[in-house]
PDB file of N, CA and C in Angstrom:
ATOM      1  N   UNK A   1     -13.141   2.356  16.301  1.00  0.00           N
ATOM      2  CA  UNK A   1     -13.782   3.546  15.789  1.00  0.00           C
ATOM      3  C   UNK A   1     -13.743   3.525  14.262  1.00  0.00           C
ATOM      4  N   UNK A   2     -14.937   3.832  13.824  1.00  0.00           N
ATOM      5  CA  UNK A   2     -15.434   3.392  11.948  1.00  0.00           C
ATOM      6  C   UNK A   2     -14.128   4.346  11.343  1.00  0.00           C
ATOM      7  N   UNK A   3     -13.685   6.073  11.804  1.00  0.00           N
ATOM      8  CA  UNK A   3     -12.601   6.953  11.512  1.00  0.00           C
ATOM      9  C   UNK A   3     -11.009   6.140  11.340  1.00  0.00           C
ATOM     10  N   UNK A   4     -10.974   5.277  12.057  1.00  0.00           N
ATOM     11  CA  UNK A   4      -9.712   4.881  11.413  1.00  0.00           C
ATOM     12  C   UNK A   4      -9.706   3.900  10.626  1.00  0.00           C
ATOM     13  N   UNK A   5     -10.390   3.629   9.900  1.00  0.00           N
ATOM     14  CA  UNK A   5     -10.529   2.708   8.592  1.00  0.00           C
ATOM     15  C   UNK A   5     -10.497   3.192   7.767  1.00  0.00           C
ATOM     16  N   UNK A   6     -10.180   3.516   6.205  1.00  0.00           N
ATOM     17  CA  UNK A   6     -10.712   3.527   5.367  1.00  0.00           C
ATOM     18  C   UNK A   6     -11.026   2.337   4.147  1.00  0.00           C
ATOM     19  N   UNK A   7     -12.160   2.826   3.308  1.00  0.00           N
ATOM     20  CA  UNK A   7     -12.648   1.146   2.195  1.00  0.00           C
ATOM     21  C   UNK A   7     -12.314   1.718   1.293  1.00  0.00           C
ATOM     22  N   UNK A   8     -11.094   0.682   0.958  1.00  0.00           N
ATOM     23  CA  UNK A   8     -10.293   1.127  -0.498  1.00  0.00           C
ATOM     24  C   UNK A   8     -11.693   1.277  -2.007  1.00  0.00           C
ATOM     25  N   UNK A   9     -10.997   1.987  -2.393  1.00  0.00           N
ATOM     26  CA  UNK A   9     -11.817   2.442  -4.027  1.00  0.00           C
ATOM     27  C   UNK A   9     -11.315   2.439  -4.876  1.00  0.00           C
ATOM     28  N   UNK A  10     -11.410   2.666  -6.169  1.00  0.00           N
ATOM     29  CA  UNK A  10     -10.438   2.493  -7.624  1.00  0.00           C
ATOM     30  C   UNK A  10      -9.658   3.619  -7.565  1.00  0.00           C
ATOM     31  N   UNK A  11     -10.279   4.834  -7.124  1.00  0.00           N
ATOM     32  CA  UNK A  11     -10.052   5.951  -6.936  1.00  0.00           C
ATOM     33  C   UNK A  11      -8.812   6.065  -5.866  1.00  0.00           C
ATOM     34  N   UNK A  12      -8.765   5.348  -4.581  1.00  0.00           N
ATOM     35  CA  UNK A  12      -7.828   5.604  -3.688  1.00  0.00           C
ATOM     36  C   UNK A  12      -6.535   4.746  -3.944  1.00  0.00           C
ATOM     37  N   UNK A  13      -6.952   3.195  -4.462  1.00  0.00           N
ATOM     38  CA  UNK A  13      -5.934   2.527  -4.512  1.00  0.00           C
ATOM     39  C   UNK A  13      -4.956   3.222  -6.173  1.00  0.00           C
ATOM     40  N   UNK A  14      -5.409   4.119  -7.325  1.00  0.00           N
ATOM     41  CA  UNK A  14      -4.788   4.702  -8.169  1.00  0.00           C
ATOM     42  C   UNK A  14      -4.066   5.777  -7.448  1.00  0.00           C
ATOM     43  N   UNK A  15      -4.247   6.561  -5.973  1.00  0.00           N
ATOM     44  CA  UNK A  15      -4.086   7.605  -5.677  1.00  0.00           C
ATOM     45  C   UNK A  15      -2.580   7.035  -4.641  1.00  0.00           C
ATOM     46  N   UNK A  16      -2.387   5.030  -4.702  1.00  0.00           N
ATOM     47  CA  UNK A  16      -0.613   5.323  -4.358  1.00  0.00           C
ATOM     48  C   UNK A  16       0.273   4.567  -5.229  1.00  0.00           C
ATOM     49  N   UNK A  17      -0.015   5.539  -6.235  1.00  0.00           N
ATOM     50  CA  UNK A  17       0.750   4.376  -7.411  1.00  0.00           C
ATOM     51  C   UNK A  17       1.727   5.741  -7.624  1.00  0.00           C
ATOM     52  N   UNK A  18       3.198   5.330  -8.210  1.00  0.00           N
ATOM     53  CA  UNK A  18       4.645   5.765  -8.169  1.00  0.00           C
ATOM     54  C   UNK A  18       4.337   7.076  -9.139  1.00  0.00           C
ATOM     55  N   UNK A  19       5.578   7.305  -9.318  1.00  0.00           N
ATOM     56  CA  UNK A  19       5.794   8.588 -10.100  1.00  0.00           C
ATOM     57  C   UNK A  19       5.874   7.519 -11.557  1.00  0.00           C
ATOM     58  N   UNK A  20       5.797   6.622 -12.093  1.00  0.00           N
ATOM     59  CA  UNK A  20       5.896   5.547 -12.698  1.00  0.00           C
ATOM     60  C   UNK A  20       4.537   5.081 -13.450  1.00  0.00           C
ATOM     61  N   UNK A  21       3.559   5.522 -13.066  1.00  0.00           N
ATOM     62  CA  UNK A  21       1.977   4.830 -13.213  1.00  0.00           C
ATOM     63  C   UNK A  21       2.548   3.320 -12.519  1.00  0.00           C
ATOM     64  N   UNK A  22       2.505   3.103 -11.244  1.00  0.00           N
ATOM     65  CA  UNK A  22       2.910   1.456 -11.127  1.00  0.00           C
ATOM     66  C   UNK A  22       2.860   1.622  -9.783  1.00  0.00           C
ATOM     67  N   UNK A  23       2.965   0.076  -9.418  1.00  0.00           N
ATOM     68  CA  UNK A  23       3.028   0.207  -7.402  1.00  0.00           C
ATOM     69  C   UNK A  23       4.427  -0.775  -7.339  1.00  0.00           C
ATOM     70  N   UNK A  24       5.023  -0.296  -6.211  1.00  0.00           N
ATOM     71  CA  UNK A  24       6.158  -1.345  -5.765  1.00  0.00           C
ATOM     72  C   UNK A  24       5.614  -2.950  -4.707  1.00  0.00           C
ATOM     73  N   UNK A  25       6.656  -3.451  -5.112  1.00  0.00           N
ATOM     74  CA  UNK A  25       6.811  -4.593  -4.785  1.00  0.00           C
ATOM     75  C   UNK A  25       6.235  -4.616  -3.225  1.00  0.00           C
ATOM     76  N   UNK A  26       7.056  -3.504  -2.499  1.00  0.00           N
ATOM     77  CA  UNK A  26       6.923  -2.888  -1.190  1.00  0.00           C
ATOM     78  C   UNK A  26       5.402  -2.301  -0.630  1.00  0.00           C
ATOM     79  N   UNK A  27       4.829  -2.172  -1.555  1.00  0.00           N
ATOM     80  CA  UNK A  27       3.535  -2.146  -1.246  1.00  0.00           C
ATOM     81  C   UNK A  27       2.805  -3.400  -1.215  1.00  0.00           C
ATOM     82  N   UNK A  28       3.165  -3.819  -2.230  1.00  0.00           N
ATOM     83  CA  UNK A  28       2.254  -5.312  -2.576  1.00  0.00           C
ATOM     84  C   UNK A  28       2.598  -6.143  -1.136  1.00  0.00           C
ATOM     85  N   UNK A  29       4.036  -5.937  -1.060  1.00  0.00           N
ATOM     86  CA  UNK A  29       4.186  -6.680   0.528  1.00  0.00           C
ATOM     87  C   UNK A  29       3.386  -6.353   1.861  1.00  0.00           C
ATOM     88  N   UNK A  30       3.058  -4.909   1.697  1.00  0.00           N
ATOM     89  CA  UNK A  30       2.656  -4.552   2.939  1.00  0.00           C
ATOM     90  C   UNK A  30       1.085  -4.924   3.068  1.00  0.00           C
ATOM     91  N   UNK A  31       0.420  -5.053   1.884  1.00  0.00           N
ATOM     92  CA  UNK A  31      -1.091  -5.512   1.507  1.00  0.00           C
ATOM     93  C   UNK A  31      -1.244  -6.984   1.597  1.00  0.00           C
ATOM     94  N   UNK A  32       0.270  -7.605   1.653  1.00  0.00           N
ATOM     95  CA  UNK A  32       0.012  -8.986   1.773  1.00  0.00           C
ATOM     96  C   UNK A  32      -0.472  -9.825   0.577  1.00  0.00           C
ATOM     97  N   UNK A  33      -0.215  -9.065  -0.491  1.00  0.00           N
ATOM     98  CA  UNK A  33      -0.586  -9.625  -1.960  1.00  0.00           C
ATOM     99  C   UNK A  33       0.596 -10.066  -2.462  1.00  0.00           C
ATOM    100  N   UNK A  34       0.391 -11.092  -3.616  1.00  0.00           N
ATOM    101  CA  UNK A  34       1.782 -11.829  -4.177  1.00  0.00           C
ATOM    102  C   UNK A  34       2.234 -11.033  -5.263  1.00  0.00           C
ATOM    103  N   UNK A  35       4.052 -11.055  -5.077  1.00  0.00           N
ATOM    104  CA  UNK A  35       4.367 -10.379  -6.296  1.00  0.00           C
ATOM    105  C   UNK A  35       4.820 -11.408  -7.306  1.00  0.00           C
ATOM    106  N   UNK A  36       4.895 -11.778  -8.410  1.00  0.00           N
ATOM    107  CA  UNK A  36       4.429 -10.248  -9.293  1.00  0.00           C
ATOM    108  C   UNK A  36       3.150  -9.924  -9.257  1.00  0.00           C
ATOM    109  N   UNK A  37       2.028  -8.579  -9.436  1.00  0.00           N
ATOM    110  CA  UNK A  37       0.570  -8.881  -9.491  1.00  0.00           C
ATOM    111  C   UNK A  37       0.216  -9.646 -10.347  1.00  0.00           C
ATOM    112  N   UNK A  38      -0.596 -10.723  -9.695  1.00  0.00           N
ATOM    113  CA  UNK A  38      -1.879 -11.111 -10.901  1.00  0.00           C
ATOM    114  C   UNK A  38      -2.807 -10.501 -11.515  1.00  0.00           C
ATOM    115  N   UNK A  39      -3.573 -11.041 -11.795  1.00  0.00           N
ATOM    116  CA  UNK A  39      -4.545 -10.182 -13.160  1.00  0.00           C
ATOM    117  C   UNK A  39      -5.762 -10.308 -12.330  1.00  0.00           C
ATOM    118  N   UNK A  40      -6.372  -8.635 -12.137  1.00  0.00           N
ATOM    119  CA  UNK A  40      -7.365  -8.768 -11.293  1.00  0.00           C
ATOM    120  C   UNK A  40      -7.255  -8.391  -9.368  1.00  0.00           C
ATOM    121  N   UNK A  41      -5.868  -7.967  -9.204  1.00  0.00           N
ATOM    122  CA  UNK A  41      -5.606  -7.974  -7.877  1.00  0.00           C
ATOM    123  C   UNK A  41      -6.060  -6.566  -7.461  1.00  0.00           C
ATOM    124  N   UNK A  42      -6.471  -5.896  -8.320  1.00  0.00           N
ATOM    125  CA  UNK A  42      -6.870  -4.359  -7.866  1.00  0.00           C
ATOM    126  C   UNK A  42      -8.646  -4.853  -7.363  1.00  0.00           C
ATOM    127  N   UNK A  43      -9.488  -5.897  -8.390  1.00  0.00           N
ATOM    128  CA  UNK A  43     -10.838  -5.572  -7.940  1.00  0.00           C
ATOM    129  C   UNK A  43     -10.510  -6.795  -6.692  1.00  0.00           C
ATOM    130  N   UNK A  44      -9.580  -7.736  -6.103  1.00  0.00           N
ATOM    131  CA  UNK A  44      -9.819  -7.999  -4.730  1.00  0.00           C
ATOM    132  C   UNK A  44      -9.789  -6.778  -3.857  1.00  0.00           C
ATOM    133  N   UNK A  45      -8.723  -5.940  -4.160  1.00  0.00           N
ATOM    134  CA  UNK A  45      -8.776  -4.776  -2.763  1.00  0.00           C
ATOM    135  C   UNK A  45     -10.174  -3.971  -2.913  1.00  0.00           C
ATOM    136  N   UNK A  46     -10.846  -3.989  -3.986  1.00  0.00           N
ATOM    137  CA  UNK A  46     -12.019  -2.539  -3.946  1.00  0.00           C
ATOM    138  C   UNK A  46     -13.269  -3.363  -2.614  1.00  0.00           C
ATOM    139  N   UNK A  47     -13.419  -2.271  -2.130  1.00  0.00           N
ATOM    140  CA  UNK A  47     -14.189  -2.304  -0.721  1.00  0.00           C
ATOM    141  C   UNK A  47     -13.544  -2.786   0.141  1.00  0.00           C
ATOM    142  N   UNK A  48     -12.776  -3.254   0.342  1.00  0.00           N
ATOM    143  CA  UNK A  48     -11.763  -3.780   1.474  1.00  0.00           C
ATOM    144  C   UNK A  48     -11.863  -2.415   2.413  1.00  0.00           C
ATOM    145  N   UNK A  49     -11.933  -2.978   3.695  1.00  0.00           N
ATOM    146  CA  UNK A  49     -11.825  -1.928   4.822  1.00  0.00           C
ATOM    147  C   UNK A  49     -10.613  -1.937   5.362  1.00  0.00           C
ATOM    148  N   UNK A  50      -9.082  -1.373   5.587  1.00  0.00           N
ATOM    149  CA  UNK A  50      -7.937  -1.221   5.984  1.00  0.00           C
ATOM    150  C   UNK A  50      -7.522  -0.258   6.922  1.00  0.00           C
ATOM    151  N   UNK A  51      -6.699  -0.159   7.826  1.00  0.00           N
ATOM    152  CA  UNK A  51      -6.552   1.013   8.566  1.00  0.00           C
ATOM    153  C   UNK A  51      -5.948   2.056   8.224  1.00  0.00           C
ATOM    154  N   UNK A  52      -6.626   3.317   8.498  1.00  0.00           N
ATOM    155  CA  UNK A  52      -6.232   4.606   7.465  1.00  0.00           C
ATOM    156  C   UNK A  52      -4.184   4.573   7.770  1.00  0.00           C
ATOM    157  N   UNK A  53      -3.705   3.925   9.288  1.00  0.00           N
ATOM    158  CA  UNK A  53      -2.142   4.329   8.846  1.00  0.00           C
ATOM    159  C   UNK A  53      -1.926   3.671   7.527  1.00  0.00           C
ATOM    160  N   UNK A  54      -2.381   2.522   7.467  1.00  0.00           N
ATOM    161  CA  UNK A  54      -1.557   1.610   6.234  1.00  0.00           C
ATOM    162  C   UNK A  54      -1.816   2.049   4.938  1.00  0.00           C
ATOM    163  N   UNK A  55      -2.854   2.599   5.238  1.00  0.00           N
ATOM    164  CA  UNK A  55      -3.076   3.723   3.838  1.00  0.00           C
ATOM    165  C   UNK A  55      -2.142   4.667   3.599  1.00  0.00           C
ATOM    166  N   UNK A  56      -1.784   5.175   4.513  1.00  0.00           N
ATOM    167  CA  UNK A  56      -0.979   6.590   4.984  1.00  0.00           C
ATOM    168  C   UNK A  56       0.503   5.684   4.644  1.00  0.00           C
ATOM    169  N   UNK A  57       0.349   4.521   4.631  1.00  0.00           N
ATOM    170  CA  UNK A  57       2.046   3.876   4.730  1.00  0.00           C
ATOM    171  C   UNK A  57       2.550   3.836   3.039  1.00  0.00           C
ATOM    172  N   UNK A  58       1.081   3.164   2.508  1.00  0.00           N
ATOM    173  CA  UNK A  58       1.017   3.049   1.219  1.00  0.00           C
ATOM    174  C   UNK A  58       1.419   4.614   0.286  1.00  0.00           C
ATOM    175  N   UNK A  59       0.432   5.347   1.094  1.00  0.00           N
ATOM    176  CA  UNK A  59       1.000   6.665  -0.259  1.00  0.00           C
ATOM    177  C   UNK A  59       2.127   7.424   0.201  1.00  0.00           C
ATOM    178  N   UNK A  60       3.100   6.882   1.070  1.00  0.00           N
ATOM    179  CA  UNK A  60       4.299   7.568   1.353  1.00  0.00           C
ATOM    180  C   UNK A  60       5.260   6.653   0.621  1.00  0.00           C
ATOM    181  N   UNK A  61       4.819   5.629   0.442  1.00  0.00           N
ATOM    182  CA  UNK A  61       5.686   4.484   0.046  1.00  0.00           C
ATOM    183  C   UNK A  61       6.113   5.092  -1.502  1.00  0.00           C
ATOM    184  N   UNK A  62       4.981   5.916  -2.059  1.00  0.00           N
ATOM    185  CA  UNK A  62       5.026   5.906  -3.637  1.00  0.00           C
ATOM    186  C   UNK A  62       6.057   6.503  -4.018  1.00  0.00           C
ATOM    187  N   UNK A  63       6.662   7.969  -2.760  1.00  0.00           N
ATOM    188  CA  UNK A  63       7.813   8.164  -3.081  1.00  0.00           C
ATOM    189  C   UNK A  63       9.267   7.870  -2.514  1.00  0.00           C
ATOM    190  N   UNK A  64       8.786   6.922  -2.112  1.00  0.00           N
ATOM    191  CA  UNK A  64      10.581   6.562  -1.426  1.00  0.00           C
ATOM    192  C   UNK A  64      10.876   5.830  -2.611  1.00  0.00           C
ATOM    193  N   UNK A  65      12.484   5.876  -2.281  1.00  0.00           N
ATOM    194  CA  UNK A  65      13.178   5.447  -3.824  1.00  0.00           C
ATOM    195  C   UNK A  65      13.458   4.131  -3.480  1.00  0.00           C
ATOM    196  N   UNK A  66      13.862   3.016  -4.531  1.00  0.00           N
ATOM    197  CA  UNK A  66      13.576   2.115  -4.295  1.00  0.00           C
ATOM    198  C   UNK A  66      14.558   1.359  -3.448  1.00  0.00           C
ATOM    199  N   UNK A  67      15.756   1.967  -3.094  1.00  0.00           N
ATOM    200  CA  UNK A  67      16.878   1.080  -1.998  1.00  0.00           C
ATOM    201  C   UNK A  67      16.195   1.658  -0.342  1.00  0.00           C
ATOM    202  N   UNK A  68      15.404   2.424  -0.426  1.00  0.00           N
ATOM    203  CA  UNK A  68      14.923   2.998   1.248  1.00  0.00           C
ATOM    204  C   UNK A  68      13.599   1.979   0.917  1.00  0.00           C
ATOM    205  N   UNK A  69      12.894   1.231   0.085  1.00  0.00           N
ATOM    206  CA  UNK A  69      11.633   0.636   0.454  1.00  0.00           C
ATOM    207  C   UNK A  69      11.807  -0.564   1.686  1.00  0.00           C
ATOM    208  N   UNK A  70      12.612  -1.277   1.849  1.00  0.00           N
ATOM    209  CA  UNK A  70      12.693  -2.407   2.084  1.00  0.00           C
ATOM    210  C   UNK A  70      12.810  -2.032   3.465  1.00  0.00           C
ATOM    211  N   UNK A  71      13.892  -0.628   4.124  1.00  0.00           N
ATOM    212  CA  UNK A  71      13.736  -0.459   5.488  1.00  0.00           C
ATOM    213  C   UNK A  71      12.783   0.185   5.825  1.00  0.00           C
ATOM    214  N   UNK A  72      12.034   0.933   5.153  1.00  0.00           N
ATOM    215  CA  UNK A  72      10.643   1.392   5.695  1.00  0.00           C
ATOM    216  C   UNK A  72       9.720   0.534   5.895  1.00  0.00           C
ATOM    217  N   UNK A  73       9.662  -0.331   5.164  1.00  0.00           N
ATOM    218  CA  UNK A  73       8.454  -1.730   5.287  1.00  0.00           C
ATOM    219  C   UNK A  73       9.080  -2.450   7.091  1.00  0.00           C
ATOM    220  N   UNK A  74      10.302  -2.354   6.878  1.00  0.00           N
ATOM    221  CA  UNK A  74      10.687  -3.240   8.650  1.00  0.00           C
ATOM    222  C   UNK A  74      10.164  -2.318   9.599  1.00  0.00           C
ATOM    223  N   UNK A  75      10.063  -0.828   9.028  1.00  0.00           N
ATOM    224  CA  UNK A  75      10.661  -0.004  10.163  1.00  0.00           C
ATOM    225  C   UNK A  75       8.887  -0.191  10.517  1.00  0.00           C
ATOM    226  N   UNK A  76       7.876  -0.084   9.587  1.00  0.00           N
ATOM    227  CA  UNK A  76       6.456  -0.354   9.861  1.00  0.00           C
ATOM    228  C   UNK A  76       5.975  -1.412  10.674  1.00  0.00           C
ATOM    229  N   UNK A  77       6.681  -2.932  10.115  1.00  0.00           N
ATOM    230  CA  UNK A  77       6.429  -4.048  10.708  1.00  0.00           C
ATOM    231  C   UNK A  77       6.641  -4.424  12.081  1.00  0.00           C
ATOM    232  N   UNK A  78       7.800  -3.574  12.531  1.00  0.00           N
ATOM    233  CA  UNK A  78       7.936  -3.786  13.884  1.00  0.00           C
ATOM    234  C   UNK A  78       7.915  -2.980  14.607  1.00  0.00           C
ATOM    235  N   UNK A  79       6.686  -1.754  14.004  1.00  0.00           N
ATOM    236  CA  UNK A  79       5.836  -0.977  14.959  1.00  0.00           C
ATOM    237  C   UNK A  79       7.075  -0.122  15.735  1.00  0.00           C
ATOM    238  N   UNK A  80       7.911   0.590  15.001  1.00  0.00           N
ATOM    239  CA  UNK A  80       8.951   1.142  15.365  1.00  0.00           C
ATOM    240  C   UNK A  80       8.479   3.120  14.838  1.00  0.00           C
ATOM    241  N   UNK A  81       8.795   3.934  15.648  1.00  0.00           N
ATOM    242  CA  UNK A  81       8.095   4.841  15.134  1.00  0.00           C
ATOM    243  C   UNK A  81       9.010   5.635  13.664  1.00  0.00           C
TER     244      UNK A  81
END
């Protein structure tokens, strides 16, 4: 169903960046992008179609602090609720 996708935009992917202006490591992991960012890794994601949870994973991510990122990323990966 087209509803659980959304296509990232400049607009959405700025809308899960930290209390920091910045994204964690923990995101970059969950997008499957290399850390540190390269130059240019924002216009690979624009139009990308993703599923709205991982979106939903991404802008919760912005505020967990940074010793809870690493078990929220497992707790996602292995589809644990």
């Amino acid at each position: 169903m087209e509803w659980e996708y959304v296509v990232l935009t400049d607009a959405l992917i700025d809308a899960t960046r930290n209390g920091g202006g910045g994204w964690t490591r923990a995101q970059f992991d969950l997008l499957r992008l290399p850390w540190p960012p390269r130059q240019g890794w924002k216009k690979e994601l624009v139009g990308l179609k993703i599923p709205v949870a991982l979106f939903l994973c991404l802008l919760a991510m912005r505020k967990v602090r940074k010793s809870e990122e690493r078990s929220l990323l497992d707790v996602i990966e292995e589809g644990s609720p």
